[in-house]
C-alpha atoms as a PDB file:
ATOM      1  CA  UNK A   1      40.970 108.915  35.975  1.00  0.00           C
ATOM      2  CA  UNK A   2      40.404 109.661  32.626  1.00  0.00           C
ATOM      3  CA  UNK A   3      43.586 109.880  30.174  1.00  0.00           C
ATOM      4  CA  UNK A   4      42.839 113.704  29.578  1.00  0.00           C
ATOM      5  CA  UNK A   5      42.308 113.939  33.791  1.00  0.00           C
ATOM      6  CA  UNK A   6      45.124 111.955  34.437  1.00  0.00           C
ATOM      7  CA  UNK A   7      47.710 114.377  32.360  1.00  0.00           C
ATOM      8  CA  UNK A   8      45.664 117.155  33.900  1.00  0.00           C
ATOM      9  CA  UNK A   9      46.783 115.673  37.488  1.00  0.00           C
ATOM     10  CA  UNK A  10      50.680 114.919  36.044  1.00  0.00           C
ATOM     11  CA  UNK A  11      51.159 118.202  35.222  1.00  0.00           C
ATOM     12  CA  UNK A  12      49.411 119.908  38.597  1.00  0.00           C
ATOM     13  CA  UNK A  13      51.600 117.498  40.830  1.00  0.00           C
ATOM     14  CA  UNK A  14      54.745 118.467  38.722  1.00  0.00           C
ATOM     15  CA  UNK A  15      54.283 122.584  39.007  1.00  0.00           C
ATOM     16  CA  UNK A  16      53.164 121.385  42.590  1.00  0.00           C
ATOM     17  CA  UNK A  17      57.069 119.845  43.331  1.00  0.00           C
ATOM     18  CA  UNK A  18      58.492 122.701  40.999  1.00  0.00           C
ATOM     19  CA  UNK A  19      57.355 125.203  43.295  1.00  0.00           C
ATOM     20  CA  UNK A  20      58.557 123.492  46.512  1.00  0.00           C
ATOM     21  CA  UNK A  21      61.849 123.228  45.299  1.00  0.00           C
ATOM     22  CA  UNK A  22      61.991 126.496  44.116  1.00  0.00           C
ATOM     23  CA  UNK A  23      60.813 127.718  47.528  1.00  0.00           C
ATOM     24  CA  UNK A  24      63.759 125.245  48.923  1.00  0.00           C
ATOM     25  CA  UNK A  25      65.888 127.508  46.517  1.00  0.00           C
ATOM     26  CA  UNK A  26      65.216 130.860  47.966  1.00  0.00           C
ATOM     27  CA  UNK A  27      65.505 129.249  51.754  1.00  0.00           C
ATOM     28  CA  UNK A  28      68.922 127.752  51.053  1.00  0.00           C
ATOM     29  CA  UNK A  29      70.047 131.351  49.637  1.00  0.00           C
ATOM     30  CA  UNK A  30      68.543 132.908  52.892  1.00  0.00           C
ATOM     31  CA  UNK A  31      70.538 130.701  55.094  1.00  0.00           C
ATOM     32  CA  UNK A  32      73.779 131.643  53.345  1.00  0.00           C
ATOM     33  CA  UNK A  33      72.820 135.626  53.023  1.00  0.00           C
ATOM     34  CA  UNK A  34      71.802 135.441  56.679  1.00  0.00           C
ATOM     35  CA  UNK A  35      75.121 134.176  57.648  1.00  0.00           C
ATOM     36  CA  UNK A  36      77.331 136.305  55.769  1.00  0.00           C
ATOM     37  CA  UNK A  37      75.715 139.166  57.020  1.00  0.00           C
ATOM     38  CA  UNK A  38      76.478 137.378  60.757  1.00  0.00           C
ATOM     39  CA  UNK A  39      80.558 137.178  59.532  1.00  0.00           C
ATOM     40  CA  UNK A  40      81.207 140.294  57.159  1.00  0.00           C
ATOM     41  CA  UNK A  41      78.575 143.041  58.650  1.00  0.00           C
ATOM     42  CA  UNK A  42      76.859 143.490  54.681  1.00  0.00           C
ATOM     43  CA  UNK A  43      74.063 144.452  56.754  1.00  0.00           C
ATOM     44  CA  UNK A  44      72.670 145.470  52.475  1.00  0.00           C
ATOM     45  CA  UNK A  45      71.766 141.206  52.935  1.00  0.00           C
ATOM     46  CA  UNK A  46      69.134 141.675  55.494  1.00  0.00           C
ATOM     47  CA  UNK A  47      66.843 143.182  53.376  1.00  0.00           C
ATOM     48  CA  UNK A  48      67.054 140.612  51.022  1.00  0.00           C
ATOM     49  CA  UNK A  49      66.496 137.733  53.377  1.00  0.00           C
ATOM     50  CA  UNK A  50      63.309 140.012  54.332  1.00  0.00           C
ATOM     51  CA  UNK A  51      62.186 139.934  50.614  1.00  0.00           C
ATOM     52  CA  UNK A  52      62.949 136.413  50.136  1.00  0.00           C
ATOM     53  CA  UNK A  53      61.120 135.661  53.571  1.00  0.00           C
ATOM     54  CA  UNK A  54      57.786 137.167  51.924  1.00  0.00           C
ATOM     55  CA  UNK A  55      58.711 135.188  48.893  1.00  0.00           C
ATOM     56  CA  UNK A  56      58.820 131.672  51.010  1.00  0.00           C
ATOM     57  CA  UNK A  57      55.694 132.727  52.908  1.00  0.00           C
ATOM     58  CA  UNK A  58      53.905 133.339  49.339  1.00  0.00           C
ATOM     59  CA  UNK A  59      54.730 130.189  48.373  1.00  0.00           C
ATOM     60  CA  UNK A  60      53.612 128.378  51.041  1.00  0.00           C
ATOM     61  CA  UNK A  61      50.183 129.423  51.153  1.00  0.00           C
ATOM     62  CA  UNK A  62      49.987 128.650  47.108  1.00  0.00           C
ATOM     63  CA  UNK A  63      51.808 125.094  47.473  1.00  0.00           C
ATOM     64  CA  UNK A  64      49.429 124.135  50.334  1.00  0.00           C
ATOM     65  CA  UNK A  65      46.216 124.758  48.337  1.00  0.00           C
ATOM     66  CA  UNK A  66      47.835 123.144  45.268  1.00  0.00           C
ATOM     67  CA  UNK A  67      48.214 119.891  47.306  1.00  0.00           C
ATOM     68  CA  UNK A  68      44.852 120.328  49.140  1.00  0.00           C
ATOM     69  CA  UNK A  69      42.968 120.699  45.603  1.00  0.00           C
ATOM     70  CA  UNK A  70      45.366 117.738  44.256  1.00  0.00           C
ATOM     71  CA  UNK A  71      44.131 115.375  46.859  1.00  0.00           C
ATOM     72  CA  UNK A  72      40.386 116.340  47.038  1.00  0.00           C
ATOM     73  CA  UNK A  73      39.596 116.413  43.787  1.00  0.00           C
ATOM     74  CA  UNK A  74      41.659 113.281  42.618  1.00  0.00           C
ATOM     75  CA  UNK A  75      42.183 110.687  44.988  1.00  0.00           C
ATOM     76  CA  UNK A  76      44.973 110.033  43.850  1.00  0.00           C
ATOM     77  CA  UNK A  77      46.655 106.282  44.180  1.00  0.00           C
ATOM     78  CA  UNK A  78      49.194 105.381  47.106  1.00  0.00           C
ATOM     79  CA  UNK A  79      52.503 106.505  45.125  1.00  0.00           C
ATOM     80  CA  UNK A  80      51.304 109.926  44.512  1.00  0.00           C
ATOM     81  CA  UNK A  81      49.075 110.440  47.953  1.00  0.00           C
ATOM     82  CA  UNK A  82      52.314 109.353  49.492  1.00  0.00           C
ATOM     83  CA  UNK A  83      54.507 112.033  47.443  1.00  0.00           C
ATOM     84  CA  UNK A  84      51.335 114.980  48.263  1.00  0.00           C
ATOM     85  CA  UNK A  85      51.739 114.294  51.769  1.00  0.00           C
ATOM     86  CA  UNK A  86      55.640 114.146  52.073  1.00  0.00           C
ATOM     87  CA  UNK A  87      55.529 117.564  50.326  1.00  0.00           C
ATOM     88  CA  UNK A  88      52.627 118.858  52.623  1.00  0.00           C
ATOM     89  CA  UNK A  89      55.035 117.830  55.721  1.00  0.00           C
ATOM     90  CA  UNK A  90      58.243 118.927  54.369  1.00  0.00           C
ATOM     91  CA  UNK A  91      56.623 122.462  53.365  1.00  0.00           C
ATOM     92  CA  UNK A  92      56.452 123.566  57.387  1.00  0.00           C
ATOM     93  CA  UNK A  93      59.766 122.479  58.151  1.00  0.00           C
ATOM     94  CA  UNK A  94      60.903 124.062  55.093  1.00  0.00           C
ATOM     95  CA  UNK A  95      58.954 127.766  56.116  1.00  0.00           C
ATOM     96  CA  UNK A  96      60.272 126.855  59.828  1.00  0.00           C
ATOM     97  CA  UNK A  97      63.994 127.274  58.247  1.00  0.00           C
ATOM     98  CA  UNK A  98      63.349 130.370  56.717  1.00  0.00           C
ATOM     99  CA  UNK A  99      61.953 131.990  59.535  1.00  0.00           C
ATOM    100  CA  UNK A 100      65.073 130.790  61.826  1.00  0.00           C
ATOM    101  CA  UNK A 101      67.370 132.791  58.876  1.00  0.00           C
ATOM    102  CA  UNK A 102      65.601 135.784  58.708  1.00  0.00           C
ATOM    103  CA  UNK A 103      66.028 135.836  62.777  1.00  0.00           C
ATOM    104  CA  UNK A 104      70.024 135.031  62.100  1.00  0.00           C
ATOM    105  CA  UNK A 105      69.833 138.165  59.607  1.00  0.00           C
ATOM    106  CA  UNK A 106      68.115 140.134  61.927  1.00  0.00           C
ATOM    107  CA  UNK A 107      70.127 139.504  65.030  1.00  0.00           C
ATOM    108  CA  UNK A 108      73.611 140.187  63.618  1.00  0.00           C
ATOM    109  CA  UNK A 109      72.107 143.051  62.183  1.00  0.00           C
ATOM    110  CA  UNK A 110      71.483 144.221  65.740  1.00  0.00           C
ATOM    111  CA  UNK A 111      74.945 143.108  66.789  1.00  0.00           C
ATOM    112  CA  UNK A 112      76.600 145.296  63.977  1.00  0.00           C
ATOM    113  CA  UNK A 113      74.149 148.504  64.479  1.00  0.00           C
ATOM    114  CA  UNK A 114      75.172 148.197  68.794  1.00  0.00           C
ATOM    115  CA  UNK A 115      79.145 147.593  67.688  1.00  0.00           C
ATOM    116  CA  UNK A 116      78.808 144.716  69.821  1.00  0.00           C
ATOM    117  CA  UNK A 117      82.253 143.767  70.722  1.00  0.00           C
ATOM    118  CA  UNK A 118      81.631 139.853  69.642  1.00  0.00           C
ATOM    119  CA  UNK A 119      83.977 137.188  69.049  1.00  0.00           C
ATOM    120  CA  UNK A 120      85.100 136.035  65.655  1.00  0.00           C
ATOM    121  CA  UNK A 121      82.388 133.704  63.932  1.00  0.00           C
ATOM    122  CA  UNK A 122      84.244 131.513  62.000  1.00  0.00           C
ATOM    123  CA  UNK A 123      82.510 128.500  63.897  1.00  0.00           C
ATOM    124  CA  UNK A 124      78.928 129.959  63.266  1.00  0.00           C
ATOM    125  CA  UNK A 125      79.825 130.498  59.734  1.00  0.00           C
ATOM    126  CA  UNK A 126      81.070 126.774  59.527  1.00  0.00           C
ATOM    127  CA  UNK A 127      77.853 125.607  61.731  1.00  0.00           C
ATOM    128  CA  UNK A 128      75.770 127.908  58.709  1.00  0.00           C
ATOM    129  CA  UNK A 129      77.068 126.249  55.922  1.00  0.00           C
ATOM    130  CA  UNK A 130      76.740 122.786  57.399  1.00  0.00           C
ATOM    131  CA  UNK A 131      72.973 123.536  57.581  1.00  0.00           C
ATOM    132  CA  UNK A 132      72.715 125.306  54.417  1.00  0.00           C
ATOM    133  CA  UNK A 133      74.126 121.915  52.851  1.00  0.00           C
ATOM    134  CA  UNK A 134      72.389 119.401  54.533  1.00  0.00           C
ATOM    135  CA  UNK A 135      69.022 121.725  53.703  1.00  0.00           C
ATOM    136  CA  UNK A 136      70.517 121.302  49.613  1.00  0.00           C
ATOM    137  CA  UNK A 137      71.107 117.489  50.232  1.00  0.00           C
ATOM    138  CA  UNK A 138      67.699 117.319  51.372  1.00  0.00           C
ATOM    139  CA  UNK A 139      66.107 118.747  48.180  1.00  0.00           C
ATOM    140  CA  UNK A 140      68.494 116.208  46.060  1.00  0.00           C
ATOM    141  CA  UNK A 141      67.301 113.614  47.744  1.00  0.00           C
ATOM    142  CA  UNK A 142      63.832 114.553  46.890  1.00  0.00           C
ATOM    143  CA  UNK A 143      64.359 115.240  43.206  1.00  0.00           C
ATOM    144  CA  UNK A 144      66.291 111.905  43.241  1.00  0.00           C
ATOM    145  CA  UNK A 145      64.213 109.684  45.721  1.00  0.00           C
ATOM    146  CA  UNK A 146      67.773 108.903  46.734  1.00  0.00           C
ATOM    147  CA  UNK A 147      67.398 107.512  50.434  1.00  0.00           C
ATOM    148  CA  UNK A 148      71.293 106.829  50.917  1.00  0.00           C
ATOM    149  CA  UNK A 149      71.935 110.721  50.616  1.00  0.00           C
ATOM    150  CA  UNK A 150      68.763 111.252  52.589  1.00  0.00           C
ATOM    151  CA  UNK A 151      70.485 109.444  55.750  1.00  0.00           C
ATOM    152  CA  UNK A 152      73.616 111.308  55.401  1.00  0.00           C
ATOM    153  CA  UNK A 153      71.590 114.100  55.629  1.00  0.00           C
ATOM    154  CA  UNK A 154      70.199 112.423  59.120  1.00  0.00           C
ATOM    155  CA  UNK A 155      73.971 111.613  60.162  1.00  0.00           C
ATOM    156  CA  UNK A 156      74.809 115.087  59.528  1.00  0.00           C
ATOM    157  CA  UNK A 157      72.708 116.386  61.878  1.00  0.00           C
ATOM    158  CA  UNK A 158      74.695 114.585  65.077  1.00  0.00           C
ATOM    159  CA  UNK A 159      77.414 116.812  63.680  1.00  0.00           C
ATOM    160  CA  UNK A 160      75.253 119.772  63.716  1.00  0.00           C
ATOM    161  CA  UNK A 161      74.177 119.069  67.332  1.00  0.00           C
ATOM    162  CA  UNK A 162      77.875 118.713  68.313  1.00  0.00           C
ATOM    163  CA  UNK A 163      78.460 122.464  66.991  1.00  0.00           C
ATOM    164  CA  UNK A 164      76.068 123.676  68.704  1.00  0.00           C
ATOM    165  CA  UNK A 165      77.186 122.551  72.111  1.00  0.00           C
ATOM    166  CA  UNK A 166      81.175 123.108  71.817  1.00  0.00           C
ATOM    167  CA  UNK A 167      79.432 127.212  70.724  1.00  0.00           C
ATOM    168  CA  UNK A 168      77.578 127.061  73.737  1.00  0.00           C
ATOM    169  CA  UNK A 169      80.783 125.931  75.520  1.00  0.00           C
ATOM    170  CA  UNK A 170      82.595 128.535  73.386  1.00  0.00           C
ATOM    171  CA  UNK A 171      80.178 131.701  74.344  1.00  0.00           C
ATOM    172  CA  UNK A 172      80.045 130.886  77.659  1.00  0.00           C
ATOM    173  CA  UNK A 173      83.530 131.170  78.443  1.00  0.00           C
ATOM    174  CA  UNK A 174      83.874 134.211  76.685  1.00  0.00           C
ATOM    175  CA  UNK A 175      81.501 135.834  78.751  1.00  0.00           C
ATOM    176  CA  UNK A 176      83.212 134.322  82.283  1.00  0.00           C
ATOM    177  CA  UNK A 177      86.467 136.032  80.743  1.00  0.00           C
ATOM    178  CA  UNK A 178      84.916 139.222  79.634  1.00  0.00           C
ATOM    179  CA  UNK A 179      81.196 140.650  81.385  1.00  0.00           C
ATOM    180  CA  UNK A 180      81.390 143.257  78.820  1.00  0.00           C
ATOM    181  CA  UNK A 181      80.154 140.779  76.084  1.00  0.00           C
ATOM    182  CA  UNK A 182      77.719 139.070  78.070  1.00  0.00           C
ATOM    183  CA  UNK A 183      74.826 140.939  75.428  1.00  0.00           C
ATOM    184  CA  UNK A 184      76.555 140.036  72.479  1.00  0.00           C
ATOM    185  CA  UNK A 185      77.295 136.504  73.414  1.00  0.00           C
ATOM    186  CA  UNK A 186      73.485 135.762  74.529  1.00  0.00           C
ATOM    187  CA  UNK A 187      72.660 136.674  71.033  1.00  0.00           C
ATOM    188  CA  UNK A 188      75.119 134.365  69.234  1.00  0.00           C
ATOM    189  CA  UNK A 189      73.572 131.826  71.060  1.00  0.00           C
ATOM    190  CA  UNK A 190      70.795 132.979  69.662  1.00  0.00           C
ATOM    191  CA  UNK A 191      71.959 132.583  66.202  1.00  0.00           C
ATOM    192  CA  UNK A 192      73.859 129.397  67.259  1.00  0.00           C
ATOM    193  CA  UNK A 193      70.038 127.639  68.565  1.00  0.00           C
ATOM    194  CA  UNK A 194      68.997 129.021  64.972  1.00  0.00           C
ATOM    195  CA  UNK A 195      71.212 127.278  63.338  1.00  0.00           C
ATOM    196  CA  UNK A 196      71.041 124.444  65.091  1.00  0.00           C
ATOM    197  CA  UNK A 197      66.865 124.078  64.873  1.00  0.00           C
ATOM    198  CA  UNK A 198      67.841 124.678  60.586  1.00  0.00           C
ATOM    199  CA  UNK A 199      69.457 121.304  60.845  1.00  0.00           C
ATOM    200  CA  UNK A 200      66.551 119.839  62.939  1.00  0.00           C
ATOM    201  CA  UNK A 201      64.457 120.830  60.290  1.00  0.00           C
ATOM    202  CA  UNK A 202      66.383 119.637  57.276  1.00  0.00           C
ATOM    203  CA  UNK A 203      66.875 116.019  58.853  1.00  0.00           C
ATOM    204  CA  UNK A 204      62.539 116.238  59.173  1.00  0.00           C
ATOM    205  CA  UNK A 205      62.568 116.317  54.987  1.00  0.00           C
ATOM    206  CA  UNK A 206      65.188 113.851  55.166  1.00  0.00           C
ATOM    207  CA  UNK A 207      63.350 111.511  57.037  1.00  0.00           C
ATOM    208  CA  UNK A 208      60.401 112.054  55.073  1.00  0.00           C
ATOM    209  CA  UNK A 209      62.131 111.466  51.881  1.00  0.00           C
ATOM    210  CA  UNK A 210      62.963 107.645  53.454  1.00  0.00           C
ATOM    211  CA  UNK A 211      59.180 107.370  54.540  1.00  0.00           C
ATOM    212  CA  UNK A 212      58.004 108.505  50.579  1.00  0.00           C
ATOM    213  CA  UNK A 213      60.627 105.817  48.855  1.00  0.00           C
ATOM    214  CA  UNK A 214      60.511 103.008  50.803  1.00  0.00           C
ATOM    215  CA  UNK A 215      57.406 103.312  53.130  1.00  0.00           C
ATOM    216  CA  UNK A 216      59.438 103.136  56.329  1.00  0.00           C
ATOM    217  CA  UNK A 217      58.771 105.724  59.330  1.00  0.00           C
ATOM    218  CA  UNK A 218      62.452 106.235  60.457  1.00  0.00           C
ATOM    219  CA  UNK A 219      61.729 108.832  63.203  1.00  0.00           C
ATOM    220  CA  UNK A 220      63.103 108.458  66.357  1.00  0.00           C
ATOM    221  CA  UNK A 221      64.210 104.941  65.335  1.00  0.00           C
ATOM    222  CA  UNK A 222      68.584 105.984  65.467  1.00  0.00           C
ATOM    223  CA  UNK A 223      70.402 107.338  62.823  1.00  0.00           C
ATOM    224  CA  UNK A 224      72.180 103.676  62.167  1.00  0.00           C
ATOM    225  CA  UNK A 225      68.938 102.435  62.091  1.00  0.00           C
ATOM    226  CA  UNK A 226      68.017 104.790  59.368  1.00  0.00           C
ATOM    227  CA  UNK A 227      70.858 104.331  57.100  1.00  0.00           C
ATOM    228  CA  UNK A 228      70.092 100.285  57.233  1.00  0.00           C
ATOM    229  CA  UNK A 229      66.905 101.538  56.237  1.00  0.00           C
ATOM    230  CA  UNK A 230      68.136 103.660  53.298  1.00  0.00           C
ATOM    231  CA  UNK A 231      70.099 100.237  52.375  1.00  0.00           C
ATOM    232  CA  UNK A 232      67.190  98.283  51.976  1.00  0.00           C
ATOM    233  CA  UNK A 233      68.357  96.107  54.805  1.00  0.00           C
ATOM    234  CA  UNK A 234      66.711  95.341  58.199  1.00  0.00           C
ATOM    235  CA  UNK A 235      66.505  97.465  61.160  1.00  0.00           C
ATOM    236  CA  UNK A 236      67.975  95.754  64.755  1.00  0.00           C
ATOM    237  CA  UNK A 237      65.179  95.445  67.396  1.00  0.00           C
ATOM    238  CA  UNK A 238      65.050  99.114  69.561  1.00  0.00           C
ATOM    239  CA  UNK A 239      67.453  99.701  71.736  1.00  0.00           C
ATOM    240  CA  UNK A 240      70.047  97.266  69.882  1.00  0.00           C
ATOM    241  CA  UNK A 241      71.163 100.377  67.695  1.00  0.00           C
ATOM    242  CA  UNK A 242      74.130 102.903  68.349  1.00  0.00           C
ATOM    243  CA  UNK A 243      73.853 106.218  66.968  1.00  0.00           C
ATOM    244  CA  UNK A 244      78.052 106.006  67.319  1.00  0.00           C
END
């Protein structure tokens, strides 16, 4: 590239990563909005999760075709190929979670509009802001290149998973004890899988943030595996790790 070209690509890849994470912004603030309405019944939230959902959608039609014209009409080196793509992954998963909040938002708005007898949601609400962090961690770990926080992020996720089951556990026993709440309680799984699939999503980025630093592909390789990784140390042969 030519110095003028070169600055020309700089600043397109930077408005390029500005974008994502102010799309990342808006998600995060759906997951929380989407949750509260879920625990306090502001059912005002919803429509803000559905404006903020049209926002995220906006932006990821113009981030796409920012990285698509990056890449074709630069060819750009290894570093920042490797930095299009990551963003060009992470921009799905990213969508994905916003999709899975406005269905949270949605769904308790249901639950409040039927005065659903449900029970009390402090676990969701803990399970909400345990994605809604690890989604924020994520994004640091991006702006940073920071692959330490990235496999926390990854670690987190067993913890998410965890939550998810003892709620299962949770809503199905309050539907054995009362039949009554057997509608309610299918949707808080609902919300519950939601919230569960957010955390999926956010360990994706986190992954992808190892794979953009270091060139490693840690997926499906065990979260101890991963943080060695992250380390800079070696990885044990498969099947040697523990995700313990």
């Amino acid at each position: 590239m030519t110095e003028h070209t070169n600055k020309q690509f700089n600043a397109d890849l930077e408005t390029a990563r500005s974008l994502f994470f102010q799309m990342g912004g808006l998600v995060e603030s759906m997951i929380r909005d989407s949750i509260e309405v879920l625990a306090s019944g502001n059912l005002d939230l919803v429509e803000r999760v559905r404006d903020y959902e049209k926002m995220v959608n906006s932006l990821e039609v113009e981030i796409d075709e920012r990285v698509n014209l990056l890449i074709a009409r630069n060819q750009p080196a290894a570093g920042d190929l490797r930095l299009l793509m990551s963003v060009s992954k992470m921009l799905t998963d990213m969508e994905r979670c916003g999709d899975e909040a406005e269905k949270i938002a949605k769904t308790s708005r249901r639950l409040y509009e039927a005065n659903a007898r449900f029970e009390p949601v402090v676990q969701l609400r803990h399970m909400g802001n345990f994605v809604a962090d690890m989604l924020r961690q994520a994004l640091d770990a991006l702006a940073r290149r920071d692959t330490v926080l990235a496999a926390q992020v990854v670690r987190t996720d067993k913890e998410v998973d965890k939550e998810w089951k003892a709620t299962l556990r949770q809503v199905v026993t309050y539907m054995i004890e009362d039949p009554r709440t057997i509608s309610s309680s299918i949707e808080l799984v609902f919300i519950a899988r939601a919230l569960e699939r957010i955390g999926d999503h956010a360990k994706n980025m986190a992954e992808r943030v190892i794979y953009l630093v270091s060139g490693d592909d840690v997926r499906h390789t065990g979260v101890k595996n991963t943080e060695r990784v992250a380390r800079g140390e070696e990885p044990v042969p498969e099947g040697e790790d523990s995700d313990a």
